[in-house]
C-alpha atoms as a PDB file:
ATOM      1  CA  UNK A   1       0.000   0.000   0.000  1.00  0.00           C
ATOM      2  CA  UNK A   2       1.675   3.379  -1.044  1.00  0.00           C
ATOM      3  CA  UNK A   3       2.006   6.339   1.793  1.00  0.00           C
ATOM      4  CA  UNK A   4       0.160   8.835  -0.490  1.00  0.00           C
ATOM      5  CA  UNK A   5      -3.272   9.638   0.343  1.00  0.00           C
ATOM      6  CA  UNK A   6      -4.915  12.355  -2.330  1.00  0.00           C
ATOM      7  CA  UNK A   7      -6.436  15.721  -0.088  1.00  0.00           C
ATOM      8  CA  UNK A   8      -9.415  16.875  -2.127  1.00  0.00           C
ATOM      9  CA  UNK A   9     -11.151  20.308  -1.422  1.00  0.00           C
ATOM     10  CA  UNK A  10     -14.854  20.915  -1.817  1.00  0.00           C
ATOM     11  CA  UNK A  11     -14.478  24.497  -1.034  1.00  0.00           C
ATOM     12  CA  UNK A  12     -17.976  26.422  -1.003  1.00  0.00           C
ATOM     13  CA  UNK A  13     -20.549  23.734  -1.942  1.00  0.00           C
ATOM     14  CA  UNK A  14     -24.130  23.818  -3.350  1.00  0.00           C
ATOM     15  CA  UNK A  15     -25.806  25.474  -0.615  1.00  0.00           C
ATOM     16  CA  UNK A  16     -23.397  27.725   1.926  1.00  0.00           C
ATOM     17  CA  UNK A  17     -22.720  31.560   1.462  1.00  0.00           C
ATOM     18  CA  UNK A  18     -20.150  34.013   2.728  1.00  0.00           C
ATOM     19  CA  UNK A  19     -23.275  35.160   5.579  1.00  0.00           C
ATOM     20  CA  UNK A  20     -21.955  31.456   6.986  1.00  0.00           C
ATOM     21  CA  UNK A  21     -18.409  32.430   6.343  1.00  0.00           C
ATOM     22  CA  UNK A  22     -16.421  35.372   5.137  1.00  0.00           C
ATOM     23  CA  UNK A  23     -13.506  33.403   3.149  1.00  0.00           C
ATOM     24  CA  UNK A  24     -16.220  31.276   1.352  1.00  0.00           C
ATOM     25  CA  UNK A  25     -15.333  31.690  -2.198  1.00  0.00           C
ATOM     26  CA  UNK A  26     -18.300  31.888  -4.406  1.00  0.00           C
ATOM     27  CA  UNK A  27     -16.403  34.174  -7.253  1.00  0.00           C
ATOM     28  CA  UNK A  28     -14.188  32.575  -9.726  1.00  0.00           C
ATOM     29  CA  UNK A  29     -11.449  34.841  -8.586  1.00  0.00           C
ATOM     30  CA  UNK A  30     -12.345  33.788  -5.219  1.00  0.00           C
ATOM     31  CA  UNK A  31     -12.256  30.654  -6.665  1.00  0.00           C
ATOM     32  CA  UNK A  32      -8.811  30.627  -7.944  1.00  0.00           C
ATOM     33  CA  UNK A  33      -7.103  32.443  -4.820  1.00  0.00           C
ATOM     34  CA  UNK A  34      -8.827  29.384  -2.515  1.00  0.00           C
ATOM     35  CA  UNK A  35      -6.841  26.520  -5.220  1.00  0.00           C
ATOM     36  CA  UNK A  36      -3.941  28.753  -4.629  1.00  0.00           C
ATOM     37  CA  UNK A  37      -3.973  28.747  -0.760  1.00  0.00           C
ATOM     38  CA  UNK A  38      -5.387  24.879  -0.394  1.00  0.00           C
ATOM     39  CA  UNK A  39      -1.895  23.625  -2.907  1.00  0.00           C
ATOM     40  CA  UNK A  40       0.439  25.286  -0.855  1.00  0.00           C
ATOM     41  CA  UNK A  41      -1.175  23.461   2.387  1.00  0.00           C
ATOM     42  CA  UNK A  42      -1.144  20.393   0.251  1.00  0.00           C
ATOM     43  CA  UNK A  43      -4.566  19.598  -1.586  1.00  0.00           C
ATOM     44  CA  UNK A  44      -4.106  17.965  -5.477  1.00  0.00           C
ATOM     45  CA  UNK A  45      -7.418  18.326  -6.327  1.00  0.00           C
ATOM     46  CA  UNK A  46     -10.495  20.553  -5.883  1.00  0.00           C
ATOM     47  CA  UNK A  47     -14.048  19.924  -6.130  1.00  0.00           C
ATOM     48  CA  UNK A  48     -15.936  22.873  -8.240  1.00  0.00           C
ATOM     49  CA  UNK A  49     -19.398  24.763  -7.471  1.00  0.00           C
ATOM     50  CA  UNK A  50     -20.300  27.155  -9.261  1.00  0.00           C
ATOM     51  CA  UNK A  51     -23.058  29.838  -8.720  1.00  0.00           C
ATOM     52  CA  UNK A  52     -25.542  32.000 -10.789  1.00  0.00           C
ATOM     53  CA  UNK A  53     -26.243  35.465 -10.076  1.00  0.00           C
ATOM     54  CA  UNK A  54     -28.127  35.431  -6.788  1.00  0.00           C
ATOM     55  CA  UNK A  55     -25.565  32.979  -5.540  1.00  0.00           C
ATOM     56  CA  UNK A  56     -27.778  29.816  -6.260  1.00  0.00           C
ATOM     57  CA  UNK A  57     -26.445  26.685  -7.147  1.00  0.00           C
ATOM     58  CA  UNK A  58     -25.863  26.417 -10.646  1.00  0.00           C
ATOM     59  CA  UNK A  59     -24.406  24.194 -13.490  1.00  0.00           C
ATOM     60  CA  UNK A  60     -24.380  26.545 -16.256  1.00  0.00           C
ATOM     61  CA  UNK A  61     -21.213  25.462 -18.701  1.00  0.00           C
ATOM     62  CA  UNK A  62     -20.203  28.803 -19.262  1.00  0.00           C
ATOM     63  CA  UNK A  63     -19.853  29.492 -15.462  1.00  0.00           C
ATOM     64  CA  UNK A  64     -17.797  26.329 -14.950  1.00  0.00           C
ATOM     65  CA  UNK A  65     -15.143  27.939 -17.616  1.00  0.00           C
ATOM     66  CA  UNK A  66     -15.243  30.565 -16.283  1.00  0.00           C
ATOM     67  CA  UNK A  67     -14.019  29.172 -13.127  1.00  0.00           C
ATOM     68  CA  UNK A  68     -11.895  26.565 -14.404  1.00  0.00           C
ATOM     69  CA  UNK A  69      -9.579  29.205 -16.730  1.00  0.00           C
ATOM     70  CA  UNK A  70      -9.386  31.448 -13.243  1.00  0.00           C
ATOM     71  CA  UNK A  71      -8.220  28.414 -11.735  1.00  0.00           C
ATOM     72  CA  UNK A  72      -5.858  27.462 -14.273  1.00  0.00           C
ATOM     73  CA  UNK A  73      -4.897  31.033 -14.469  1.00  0.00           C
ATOM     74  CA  UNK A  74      -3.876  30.652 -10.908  1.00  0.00           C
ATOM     75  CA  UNK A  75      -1.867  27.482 -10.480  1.00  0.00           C
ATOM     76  CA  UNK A  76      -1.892  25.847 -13.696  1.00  0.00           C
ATOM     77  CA  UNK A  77      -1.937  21.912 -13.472  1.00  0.00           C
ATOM     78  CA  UNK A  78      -0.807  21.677  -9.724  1.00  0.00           C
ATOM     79  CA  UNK A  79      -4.546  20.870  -9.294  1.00  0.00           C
ATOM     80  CA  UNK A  80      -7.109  18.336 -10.569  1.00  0.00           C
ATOM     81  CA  UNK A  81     -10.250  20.333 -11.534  1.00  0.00           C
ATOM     82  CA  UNK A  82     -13.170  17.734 -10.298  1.00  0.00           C
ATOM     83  CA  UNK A  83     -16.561  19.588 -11.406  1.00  0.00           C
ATOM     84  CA  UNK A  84     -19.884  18.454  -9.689  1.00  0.00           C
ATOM     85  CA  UNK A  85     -22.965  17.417 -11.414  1.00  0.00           C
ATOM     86  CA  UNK A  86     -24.949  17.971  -8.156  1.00  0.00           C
ATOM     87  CA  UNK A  87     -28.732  18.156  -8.801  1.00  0.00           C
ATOM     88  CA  UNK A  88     -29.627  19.512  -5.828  1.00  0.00           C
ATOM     89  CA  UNK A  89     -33.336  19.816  -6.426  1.00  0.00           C
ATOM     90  CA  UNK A  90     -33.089  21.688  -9.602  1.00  0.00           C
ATOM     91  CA  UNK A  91     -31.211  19.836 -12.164  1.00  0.00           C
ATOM     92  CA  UNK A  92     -32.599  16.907 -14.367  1.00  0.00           C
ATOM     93  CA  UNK A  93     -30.267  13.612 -14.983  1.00  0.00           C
ATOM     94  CA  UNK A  94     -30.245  15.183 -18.624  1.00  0.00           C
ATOM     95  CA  UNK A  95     -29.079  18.462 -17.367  1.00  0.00           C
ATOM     96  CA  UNK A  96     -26.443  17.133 -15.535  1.00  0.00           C
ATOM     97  CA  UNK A  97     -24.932  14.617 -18.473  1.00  0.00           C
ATOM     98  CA  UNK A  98     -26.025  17.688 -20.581  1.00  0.00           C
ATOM     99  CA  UNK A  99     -23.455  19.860 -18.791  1.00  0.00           C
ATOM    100  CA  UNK A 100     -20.656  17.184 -18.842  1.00  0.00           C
ATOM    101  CA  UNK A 101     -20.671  16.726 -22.432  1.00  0.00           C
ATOM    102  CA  UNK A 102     -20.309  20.757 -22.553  1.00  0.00           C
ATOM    103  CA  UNK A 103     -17.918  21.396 -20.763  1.00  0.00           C
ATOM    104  CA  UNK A 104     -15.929  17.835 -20.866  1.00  0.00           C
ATOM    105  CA  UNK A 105     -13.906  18.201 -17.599  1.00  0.00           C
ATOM    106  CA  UNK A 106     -10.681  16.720 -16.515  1.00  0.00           C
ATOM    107  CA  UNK A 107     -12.944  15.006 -13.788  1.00  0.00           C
ATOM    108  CA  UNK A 108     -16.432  15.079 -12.301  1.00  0.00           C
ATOM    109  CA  UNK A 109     -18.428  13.994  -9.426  1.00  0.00           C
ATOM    110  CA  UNK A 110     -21.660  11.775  -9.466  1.00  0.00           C
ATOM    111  CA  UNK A 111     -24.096  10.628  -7.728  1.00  0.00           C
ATOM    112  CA  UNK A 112     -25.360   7.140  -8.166  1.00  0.00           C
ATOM    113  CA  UNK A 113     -28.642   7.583  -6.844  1.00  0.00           C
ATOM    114  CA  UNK A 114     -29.260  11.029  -9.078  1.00  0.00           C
ATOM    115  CA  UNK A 115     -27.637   9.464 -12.492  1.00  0.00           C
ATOM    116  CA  UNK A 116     -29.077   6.402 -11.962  1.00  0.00           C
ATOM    117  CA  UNK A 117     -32.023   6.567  -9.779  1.00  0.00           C
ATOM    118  CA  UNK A 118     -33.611   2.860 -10.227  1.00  0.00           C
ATOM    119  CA  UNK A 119     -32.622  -0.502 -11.795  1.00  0.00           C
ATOM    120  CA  UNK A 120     -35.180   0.033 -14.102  1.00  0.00           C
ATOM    121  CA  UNK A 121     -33.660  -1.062 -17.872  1.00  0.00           C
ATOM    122  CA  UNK A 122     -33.975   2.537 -18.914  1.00  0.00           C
ATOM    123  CA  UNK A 123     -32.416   3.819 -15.937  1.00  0.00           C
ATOM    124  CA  UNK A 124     -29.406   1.884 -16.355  1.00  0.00           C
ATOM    125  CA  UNK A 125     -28.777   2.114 -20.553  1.00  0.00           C
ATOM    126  CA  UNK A 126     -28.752   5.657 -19.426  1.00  0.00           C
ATOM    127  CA  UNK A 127     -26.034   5.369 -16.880  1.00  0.00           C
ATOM    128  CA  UNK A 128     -23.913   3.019 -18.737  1.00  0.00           C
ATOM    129  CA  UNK A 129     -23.972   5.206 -21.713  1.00  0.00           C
ATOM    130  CA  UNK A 130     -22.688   7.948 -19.527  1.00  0.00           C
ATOM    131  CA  UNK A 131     -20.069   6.344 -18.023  1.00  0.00           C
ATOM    132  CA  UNK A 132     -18.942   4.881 -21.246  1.00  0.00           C
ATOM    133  CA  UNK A 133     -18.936   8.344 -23.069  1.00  0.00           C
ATOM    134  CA  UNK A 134     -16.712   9.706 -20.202  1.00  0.00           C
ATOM    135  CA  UNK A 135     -14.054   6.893 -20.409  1.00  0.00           C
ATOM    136  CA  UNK A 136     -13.867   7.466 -24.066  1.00  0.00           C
ATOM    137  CA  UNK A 137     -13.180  11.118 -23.608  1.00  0.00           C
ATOM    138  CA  UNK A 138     -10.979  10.336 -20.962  1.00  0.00           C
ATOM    139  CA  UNK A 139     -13.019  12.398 -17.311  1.00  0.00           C
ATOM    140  CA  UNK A 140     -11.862  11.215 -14.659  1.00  0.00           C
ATOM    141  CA  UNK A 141     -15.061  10.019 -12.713  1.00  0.00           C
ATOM    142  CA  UNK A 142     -15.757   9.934  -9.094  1.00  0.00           C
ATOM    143  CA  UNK A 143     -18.812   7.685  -7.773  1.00  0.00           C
ATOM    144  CA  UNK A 144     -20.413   9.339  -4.388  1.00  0.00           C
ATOM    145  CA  UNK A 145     -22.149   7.092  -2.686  1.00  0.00           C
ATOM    146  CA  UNK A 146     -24.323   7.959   0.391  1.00  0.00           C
ATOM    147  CA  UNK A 147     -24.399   4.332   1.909  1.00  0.00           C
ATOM    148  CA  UNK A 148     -24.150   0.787   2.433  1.00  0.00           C
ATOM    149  CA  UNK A 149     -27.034   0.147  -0.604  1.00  0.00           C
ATOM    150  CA  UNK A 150     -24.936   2.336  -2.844  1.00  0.00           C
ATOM    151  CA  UNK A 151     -22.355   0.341  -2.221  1.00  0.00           C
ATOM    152  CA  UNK A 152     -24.177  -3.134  -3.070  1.00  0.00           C
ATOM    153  CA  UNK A 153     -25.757  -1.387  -5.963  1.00  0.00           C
ATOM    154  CA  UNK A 154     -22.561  -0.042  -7.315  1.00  0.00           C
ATOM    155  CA  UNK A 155     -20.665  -2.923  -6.741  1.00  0.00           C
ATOM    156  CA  UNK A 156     -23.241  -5.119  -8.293  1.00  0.00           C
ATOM    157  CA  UNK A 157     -22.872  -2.228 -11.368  1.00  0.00           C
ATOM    158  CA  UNK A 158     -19.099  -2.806 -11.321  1.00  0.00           C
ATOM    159  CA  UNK A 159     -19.257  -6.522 -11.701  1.00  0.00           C
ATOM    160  CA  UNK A 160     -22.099  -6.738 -14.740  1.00  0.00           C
ATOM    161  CA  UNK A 161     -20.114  -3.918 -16.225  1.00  0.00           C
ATOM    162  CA  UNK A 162     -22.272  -1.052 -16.427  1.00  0.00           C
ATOM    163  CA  UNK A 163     -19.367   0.723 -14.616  1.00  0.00           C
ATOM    164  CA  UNK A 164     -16.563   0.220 -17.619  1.00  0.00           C
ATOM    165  CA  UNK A 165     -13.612   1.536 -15.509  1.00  0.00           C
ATOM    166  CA  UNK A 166     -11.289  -1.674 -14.319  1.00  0.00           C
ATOM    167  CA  UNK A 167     -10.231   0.930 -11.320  1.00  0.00           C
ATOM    168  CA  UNK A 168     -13.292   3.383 -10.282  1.00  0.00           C
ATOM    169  CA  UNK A 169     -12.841   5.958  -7.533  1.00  0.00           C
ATOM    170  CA  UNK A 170     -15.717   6.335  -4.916  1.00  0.00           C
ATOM    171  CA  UNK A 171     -16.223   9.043  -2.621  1.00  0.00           C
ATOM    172  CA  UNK A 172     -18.164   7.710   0.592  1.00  0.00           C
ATOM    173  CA  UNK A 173     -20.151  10.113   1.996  1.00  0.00           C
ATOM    174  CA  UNK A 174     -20.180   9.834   6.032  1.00  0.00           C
ATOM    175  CA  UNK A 175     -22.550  11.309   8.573  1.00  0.00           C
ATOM    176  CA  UNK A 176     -24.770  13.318   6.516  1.00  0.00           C
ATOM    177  CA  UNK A 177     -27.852  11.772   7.642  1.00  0.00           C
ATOM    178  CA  UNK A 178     -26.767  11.527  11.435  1.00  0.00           C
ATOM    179  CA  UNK A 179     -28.496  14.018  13.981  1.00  0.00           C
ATOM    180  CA  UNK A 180     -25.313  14.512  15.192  1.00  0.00           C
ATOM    181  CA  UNK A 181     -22.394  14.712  12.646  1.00  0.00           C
ATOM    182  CA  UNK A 182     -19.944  14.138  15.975  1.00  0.00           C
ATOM    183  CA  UNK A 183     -21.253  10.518  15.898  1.00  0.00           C
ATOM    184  CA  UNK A 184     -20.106   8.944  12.888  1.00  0.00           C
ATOM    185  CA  UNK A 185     -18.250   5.918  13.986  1.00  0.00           C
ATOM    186  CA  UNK A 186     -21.327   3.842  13.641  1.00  0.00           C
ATOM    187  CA  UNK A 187     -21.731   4.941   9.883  1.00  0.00           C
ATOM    188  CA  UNK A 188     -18.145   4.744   9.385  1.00  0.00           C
ATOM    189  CA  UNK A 189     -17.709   1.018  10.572  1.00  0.00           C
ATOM    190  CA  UNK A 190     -20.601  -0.080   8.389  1.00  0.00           C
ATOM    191  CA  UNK A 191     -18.823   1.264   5.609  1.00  0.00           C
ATOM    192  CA  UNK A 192     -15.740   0.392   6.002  1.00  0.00           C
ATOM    193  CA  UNK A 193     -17.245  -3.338   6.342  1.00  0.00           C
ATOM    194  CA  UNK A 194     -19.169  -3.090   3.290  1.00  0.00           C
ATOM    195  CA  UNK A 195     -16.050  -1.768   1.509  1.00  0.00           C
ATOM    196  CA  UNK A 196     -13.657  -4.322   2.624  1.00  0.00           C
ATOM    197  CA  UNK A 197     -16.059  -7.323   2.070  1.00  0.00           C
ATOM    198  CA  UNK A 198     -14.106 -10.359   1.872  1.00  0.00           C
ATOM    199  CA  UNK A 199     -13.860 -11.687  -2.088  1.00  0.00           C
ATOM    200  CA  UNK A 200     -15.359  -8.367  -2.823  1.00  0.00           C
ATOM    201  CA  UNK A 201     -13.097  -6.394  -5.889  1.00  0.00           C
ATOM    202  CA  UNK A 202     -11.946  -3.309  -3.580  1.00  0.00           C
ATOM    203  CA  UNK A 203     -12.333   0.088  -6.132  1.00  0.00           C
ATOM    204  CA  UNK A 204      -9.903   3.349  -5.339  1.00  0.00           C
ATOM    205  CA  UNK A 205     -11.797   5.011  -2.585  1.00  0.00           C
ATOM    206  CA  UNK A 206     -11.988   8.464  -0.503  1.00  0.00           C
ATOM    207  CA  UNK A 207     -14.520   9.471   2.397  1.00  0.00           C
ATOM    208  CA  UNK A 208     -15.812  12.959   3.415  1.00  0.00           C
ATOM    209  CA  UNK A 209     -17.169  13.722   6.528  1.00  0.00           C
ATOM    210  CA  UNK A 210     -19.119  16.482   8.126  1.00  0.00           C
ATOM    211  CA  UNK A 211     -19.136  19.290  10.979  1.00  0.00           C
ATOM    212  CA  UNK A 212     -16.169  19.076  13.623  1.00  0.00           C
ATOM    213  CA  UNK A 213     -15.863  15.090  13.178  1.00  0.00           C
ATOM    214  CA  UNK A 214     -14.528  15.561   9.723  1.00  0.00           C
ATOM    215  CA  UNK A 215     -10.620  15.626  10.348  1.00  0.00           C
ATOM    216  CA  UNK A 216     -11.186  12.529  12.119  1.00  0.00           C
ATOM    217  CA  UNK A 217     -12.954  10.686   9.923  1.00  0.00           C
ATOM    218  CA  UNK A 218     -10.644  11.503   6.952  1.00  0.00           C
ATOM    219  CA  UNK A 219      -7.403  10.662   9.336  1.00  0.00           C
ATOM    220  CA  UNK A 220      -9.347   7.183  10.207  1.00  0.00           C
ATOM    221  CA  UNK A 221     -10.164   6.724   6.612  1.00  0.00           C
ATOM    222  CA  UNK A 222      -6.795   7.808   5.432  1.00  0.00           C
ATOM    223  CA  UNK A 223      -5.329   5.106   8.067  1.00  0.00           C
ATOM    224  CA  UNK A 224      -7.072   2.477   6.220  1.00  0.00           C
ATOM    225  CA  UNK A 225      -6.023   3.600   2.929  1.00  0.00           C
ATOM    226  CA  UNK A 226      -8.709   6.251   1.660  1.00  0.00           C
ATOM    227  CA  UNK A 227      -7.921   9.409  -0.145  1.00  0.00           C
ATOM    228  CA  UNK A 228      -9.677  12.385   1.419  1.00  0.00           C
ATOM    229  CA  UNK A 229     -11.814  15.306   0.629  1.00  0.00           C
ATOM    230  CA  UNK A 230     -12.224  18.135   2.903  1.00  0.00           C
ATOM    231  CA  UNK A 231     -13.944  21.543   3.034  1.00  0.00           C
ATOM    232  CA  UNK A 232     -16.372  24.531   3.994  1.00  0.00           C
ATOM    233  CA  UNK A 233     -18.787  22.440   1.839  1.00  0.00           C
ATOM    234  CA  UNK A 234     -18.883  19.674   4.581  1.00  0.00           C
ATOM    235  CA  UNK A 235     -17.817  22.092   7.965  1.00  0.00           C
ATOM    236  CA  UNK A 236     -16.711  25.086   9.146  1.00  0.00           C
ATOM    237  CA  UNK A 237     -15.380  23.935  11.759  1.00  0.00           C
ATOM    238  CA  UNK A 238     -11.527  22.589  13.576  1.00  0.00           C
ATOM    239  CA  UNK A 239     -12.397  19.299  15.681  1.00  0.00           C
ATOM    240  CA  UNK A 240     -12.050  21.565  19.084  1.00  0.00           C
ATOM    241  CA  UNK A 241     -15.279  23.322  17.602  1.00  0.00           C
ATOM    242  CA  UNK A 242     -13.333  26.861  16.178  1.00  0.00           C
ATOM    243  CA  UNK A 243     -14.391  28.705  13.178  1.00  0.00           C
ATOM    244  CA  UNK A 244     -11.713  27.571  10.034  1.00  0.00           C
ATOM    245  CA  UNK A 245      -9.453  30.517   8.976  1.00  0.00           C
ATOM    246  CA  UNK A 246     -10.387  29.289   5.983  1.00  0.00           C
ATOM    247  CA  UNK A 247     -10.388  25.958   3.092  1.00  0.00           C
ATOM    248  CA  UNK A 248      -6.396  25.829   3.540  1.00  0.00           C
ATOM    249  CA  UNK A 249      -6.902  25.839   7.032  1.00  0.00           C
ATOM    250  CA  UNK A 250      -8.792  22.540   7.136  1.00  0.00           C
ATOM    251  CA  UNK A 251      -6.661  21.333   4.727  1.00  0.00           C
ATOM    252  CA  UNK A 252      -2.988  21.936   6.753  1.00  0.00           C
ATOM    253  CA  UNK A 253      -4.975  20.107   9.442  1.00  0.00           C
ATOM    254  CA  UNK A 254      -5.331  16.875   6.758  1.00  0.00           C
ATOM    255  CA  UNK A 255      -2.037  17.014   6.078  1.00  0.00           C
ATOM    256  CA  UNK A 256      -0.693  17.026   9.838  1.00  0.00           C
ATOM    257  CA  UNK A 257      -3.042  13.954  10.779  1.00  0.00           C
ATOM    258  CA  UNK A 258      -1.518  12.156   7.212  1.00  0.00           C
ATOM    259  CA  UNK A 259       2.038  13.306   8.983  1.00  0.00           C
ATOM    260  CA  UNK A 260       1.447  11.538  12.611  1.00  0.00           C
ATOM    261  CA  UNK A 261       0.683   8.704  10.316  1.00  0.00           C
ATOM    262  CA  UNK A 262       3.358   8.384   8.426  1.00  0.00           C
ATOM    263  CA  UNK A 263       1.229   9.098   5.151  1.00  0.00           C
ATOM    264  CA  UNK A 264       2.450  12.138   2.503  1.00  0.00           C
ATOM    265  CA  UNK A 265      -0.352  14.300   0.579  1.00  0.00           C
ATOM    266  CA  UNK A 266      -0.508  12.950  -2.926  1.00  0.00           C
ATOM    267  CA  UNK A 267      -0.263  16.095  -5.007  1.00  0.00           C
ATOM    268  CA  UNK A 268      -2.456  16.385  -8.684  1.00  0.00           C
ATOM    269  CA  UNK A 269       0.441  14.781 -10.544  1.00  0.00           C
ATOM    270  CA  UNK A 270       0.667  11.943  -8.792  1.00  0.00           C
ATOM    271  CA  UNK A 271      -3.350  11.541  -8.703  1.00  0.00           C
ATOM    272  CA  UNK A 272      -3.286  11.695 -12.684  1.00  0.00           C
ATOM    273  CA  UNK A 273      -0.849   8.452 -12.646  1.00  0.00           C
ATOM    274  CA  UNK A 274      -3.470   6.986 -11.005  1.00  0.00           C
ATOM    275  CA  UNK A 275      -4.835   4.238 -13.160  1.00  0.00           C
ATOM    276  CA  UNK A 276      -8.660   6.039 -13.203  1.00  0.00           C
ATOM    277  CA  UNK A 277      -7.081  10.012 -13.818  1.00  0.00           C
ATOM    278  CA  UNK A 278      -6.197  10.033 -17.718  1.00  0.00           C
END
C-alpha cells in the first residue's frame, strides 16, 4: 500500500454563502485564490461549485469555464479540476450529463442515486452510456455514494459492467444523515465493512465527513487507505469546535493527521498516474 493519500477540497458547496463564512469563495477569482492557498497546504485536487447570479447553485457550462480558466490562471496543473454534477433539487439527470458533455472536464463527481435513480432497464442504458462516453473522452469520474445500498448497488454495477472503468474511484459520503455529525463511527464502521467485504473487488476510494468530526474521519479513513476530501462544503469547523481561517486551514490540518501517520499528501500529478485520472 503506497504512503500517499490524495487531499481533495470541496471548497464552497451547493448550498453555503459568505453570511456562513467570510472566506467562502463563491467568485471565480475567489475561486482561484482558494486553489492557490489549499496547494500550498497540500490539496491535489479541488471539487468545483459554481453559482448563478443570486448565488444559487448552478451548473451553467459557461460558469464552470469561467471558473476553471481562473483556476488554471492561478496554479496551472498543480490541481485536478473535479466539477460536480450535483442536482440539488433543480437539475434533471439530462441536465447534468447535458453539462458534462459541454464542458468535458478533466474530472467530475456523481451521484449514483441522481444518475441512476432505479434498476429500471432505462435507468441503467442511461447510466452506462454515460459512463462509457466519459471513459472514451478520458473524465476522470468519481462515484459518491451515500451508503451501504450504494455500495451493493454499485458494486453489483461494477461486476455486470455497467461501470466500464477496471479501477473506479468512490467518494463515501459519512454522517450526513446523522443528527449529530460528531457521531459517525457507527456509519463509518458499516462502511468500512461493506467496503472491505471479503472476495469483494476493492475500487480506489476516498470518504468525506461532516461538521467538527470531519478531520477525524478523513485521518481514520486515510489510516485504512482512503484518499480524502475536505472543506467549507462539509464544515466550518476545527475538531475543538473553532471557526476555520479558511479551506487551507482545514486542509494543513489533513495534512498534519496524514504526517502523525506516516502518510504524505498525494499532489495532482501523482493523482493523474493513477490508473482512473487520464
Amino acid at each position: 500500500m503506497t504512503n500517499r493519500r490524495l487531499i481533495g477540497v470541496a471548497p464552497n458547496g451547493a448550498r453555503r454563502t459568505q453570511a456562513d463564512h467570510p472566506a467562502l469563495p463563491i467568485l471565480p477569482e475567489e475561486i482561484a485564490q482558494t486553489a492557490r492557498e489549499i496547494v500550498a497546504a497540500g490539496a491535489g485536487l479541488l471539487h468545483l461549485h459554481v453559482r448563478d447570479e443570486a448565488g444559487g447553485h448552478s451548473l451553467d457550462p459557461t460558469r464552470y469555464q469561467d471558473a476553471v480558466s481562473a483556476i488554471r490562471d492561478a496554479v496551472g496543473d498543480q490541481l485536478v479540476v473535479q466539477i460536480t454534477t450535483e442536482a440539488c433539487g433543480i437539475y434533471s439527470r439530462d441536465e447534468q450529463i447535458d453539462t458534462v458533455e459541454a464542458v468535458r472536464p478533466e474530472a467530475c463527481s456523481v451521484a449514483l442515486r441522481e444518475l441512476c435513480p432505479s434498476d429500471q432497464a432505462d435507468d441503467v442504458q442511461t447510466y452506462a452510456q454515460f459512463l462509457s462516453d466519459c471513459q472514451r473522452e478520458g473524465i476522470a469520474l468519481q462515484h459518491i455514494l451515500y451508503d451501504e445500498a450504494d455500495l451493493r448497488r454499485f458494486r453489483h454495477f461494477w461486476s455486470e459492467g455497467v461501470v466500464p472503468e477496471a479501477h473506479p474511484f468512490i467518494l463515501l459520503v459519512i454522517g450526513r444523515y446523522t443528527p449529530h455529525p460528531e457521531d459517525w463511527q457507527r456509519d463509518f464502521l458499516k462502511l468500512m465493512g461493506a467496503l472491505h467485504t471479503e472476495g469483494e473487488a476493492l475500487p480506489d476510494w476516498a470518504v468525506c465527513g461532516f461538521g467538527t468530526a470531519q478531520i477525524s474521519i478523513l485521518a481514520a479513513a486515510a489510516a485504512l487507505g482512503g484518499h480524502v476530501r475536505v472543506g467549507f462544503e462539509n464544515g466550518l469547523n476545527r475538531p475543538d469546535g473553532t471557526l476555520a481561517q479558511d479551506n487551507a486551514d482545514l486542509v494543513s490540518m489533513c495534512a498534519a493527521a496524514f504526517r502523525n501517520l506516516g502518510l504524505t499528501p498525494m499532489s495532482a500529478a501523482d493523482a493523474r498516474r493513477m490508473a482512473n485520472f487520464p
